[in-house]
N, C-alpha and C. Protein backbone atom coordinates (compact mmCIF):
# COMPACT_ATOMS: atom_id res chain seq x y z
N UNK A 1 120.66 91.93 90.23
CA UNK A 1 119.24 92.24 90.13
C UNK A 1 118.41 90.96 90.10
N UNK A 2 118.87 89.80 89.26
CA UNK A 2 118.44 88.78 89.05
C UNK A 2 118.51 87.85 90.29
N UNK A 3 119.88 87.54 90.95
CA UNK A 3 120.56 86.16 91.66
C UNK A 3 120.20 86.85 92.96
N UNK A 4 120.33 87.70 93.85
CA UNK A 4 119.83 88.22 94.73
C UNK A 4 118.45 88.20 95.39
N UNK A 5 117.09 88.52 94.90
CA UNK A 5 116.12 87.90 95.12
C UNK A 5 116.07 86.49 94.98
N UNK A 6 116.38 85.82 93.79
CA UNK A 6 116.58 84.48 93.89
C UNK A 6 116.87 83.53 95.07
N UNK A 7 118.11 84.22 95.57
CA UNK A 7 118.72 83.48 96.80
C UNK A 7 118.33 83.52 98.17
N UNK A 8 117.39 84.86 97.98
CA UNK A 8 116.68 85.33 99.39
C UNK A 8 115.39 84.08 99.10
N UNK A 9 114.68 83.72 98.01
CA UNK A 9 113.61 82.68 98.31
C UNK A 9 114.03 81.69 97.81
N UNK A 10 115.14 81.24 97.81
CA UNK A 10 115.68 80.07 97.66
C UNK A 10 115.80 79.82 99.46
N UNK A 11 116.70 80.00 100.14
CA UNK A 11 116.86 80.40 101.36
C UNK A 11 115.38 80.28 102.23
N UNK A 12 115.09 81.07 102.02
CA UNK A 12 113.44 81.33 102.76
C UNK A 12 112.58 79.76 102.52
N UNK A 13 112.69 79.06 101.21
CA UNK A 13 111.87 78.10 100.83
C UNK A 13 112.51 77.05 102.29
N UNK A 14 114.49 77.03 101.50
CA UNK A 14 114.49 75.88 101.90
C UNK A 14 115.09 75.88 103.72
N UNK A 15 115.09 76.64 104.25
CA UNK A 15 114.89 77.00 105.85
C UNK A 15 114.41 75.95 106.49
N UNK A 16 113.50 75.18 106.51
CA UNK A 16 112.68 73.88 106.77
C UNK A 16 113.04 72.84 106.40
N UNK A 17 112.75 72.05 107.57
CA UNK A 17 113.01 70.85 107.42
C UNK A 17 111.32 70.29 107.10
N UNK A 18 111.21 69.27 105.85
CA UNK A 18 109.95 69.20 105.44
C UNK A 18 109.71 67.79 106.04
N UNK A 19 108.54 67.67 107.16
CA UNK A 19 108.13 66.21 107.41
C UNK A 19 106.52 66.26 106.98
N UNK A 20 105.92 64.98 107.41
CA UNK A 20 104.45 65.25 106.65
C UNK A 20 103.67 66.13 107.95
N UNK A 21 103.65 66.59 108.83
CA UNK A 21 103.18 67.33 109.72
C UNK A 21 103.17 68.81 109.32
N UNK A 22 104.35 68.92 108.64
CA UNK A 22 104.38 70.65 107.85
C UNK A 22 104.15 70.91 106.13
N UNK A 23 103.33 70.16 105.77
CA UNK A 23 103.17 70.27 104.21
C UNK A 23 102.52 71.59 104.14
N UNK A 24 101.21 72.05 104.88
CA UNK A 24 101.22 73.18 104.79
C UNK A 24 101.80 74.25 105.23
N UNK A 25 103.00 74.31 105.80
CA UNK A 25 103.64 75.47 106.05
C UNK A 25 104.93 75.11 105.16
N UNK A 26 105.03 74.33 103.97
CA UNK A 26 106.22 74.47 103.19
C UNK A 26 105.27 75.26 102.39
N UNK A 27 104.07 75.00 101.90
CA UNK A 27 103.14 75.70 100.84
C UNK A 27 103.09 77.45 101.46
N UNK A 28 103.03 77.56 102.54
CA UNK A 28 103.42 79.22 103.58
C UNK A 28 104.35 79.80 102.79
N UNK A 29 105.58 78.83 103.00
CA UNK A 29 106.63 79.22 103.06
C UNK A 29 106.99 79.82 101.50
N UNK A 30 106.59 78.98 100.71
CA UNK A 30 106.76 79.23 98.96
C UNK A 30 105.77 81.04 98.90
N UNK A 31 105.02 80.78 99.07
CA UNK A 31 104.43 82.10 99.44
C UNK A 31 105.15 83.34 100.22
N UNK A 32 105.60 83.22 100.71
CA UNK A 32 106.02 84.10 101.58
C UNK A 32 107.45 84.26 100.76
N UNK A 33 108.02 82.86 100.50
CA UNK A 33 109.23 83.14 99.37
C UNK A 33 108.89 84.59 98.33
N UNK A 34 107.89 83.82 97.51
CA UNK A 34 107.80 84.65 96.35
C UNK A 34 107.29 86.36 96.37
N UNK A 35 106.80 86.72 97.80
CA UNK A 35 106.60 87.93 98.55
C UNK A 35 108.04 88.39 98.81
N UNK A 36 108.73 87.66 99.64
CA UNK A 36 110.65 88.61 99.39
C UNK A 36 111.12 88.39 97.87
N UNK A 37 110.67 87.68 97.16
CA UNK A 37 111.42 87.69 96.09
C UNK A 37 110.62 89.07 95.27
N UNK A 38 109.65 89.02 95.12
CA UNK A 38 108.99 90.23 94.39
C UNK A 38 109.42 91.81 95.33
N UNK A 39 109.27 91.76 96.67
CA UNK A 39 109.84 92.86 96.98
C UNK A 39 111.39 93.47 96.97
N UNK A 40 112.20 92.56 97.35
CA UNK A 40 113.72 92.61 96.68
C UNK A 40 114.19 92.75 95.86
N UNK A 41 113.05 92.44 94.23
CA UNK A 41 113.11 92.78 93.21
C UNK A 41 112.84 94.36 92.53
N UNK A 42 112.08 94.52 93.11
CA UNK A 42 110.74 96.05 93.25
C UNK A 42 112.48 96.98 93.93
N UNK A 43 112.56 96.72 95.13
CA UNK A 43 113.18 97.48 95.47
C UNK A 43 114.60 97.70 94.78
N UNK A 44 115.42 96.62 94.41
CA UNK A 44 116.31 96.80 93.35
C UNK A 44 116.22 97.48 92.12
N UNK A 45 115.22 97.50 91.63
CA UNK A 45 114.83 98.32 90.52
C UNK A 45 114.98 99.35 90.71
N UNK A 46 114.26 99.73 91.90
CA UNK A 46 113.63 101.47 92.25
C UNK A 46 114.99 102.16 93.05
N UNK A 47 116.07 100.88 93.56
CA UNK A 47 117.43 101.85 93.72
C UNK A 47 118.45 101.87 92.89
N UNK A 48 117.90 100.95 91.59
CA UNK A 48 119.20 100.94 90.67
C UNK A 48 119.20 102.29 89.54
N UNK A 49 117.69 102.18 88.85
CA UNK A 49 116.85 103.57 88.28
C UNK A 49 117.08 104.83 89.07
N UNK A 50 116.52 104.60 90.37
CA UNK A 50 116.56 105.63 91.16
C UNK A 50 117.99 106.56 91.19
N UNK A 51 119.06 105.89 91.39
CA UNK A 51 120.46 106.29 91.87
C UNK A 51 121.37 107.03 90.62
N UNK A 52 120.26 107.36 89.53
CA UNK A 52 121.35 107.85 88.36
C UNK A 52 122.37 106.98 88.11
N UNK A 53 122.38 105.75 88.39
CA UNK A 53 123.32 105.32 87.62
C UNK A 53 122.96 105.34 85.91
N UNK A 54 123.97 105.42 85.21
CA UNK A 54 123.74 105.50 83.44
C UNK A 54 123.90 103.92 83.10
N UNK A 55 122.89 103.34 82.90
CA UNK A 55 122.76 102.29 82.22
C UNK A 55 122.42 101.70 80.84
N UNK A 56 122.45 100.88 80.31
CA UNK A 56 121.76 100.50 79.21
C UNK A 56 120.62 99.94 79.18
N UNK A 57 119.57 100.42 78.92
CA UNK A 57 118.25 100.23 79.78
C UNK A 57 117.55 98.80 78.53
N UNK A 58 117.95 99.05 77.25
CA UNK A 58 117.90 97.53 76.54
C UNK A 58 118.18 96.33 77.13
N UNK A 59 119.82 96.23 77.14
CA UNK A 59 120.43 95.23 77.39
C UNK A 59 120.45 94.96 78.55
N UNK A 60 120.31 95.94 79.41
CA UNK A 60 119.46 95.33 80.89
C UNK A 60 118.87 94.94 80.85
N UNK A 61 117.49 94.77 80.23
CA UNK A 61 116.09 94.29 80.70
C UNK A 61 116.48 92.89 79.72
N UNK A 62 117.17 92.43 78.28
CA UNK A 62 117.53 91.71 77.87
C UNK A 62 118.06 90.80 78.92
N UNK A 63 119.02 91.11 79.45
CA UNK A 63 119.57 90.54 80.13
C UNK A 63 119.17 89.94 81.44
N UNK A 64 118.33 90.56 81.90
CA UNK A 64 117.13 89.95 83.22
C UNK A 64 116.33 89.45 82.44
N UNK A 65 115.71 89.63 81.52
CA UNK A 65 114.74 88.58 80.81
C UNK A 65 115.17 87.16 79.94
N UNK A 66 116.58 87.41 79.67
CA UNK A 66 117.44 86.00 79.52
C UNK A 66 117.50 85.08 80.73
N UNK A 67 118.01 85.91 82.03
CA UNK A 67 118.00 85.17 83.34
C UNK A 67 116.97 84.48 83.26
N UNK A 68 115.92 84.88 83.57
CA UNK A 68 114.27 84.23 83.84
C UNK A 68 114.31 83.42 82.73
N UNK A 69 114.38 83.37 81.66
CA UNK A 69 114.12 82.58 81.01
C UNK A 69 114.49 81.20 80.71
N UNK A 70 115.61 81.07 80.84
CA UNK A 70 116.99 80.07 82.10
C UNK A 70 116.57 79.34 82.92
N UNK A 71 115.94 80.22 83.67
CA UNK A 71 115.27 79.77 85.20
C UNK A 71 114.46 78.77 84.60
N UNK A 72 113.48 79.10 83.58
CA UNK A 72 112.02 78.54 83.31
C UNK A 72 112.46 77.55 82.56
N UNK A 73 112.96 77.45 81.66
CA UNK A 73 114.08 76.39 80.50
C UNK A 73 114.05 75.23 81.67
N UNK A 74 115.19 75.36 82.73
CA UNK A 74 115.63 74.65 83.30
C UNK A 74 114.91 74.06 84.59
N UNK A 75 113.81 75.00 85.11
CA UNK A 75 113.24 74.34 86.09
C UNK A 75 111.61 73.45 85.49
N UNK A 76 111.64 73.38 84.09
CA UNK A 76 110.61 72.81 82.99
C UNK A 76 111.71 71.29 83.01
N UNK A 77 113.08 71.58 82.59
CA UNK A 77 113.55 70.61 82.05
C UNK A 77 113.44 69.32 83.46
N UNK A 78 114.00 69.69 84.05
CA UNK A 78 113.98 69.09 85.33
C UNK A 78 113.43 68.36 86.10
N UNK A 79 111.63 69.33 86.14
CA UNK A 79 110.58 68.68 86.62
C UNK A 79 109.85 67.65 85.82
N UNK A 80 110.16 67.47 84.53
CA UNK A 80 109.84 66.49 83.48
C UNK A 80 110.60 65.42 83.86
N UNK A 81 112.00 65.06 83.94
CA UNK A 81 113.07 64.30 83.91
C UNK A 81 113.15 63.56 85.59
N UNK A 82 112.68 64.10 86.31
CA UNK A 82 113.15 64.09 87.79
C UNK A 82 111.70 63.94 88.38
């Protein structure tokens, strides 16, 4: 639910080769990332809910909200250091 969208705008971002002639179409591109990432997300939801599977609807959302939070931890730590 989590790594799946992820990888689709991970992918999508880094597709390009970045020279200074395309700065604005890497800025496109992040955009357009975060458009498959929100819809891949949307739609995972609405077929995972959707499909009767019996889940634990806590520790799911725990557990995707640990992911993200990971994400943010680490892409904070990073951009400070780097």
């Amino acid at each position: 639910m989590y790594w799946v969208p992820q990888a689709l705008f991970t992918l999508w971002v880094l597709r390009r080769k970045v020279t200074k002639e395309s700065v604005g179409l890497v800025l496109r591109d992040f955009y357009g990332g975060a458009g498959i990432k929100l819809i891949t997300t949307t739609g995972l939801f609405a077929l995972m809910f959707g499909s009767g599977i019996e889940v634990d609807t806590a520790s799911f959302f725990a557990t995707y909200i640990l992911a993200l939070v990971v994400q943010w931890i680490v892409s904070f730590t990073l951009n400070n250091h780097y």
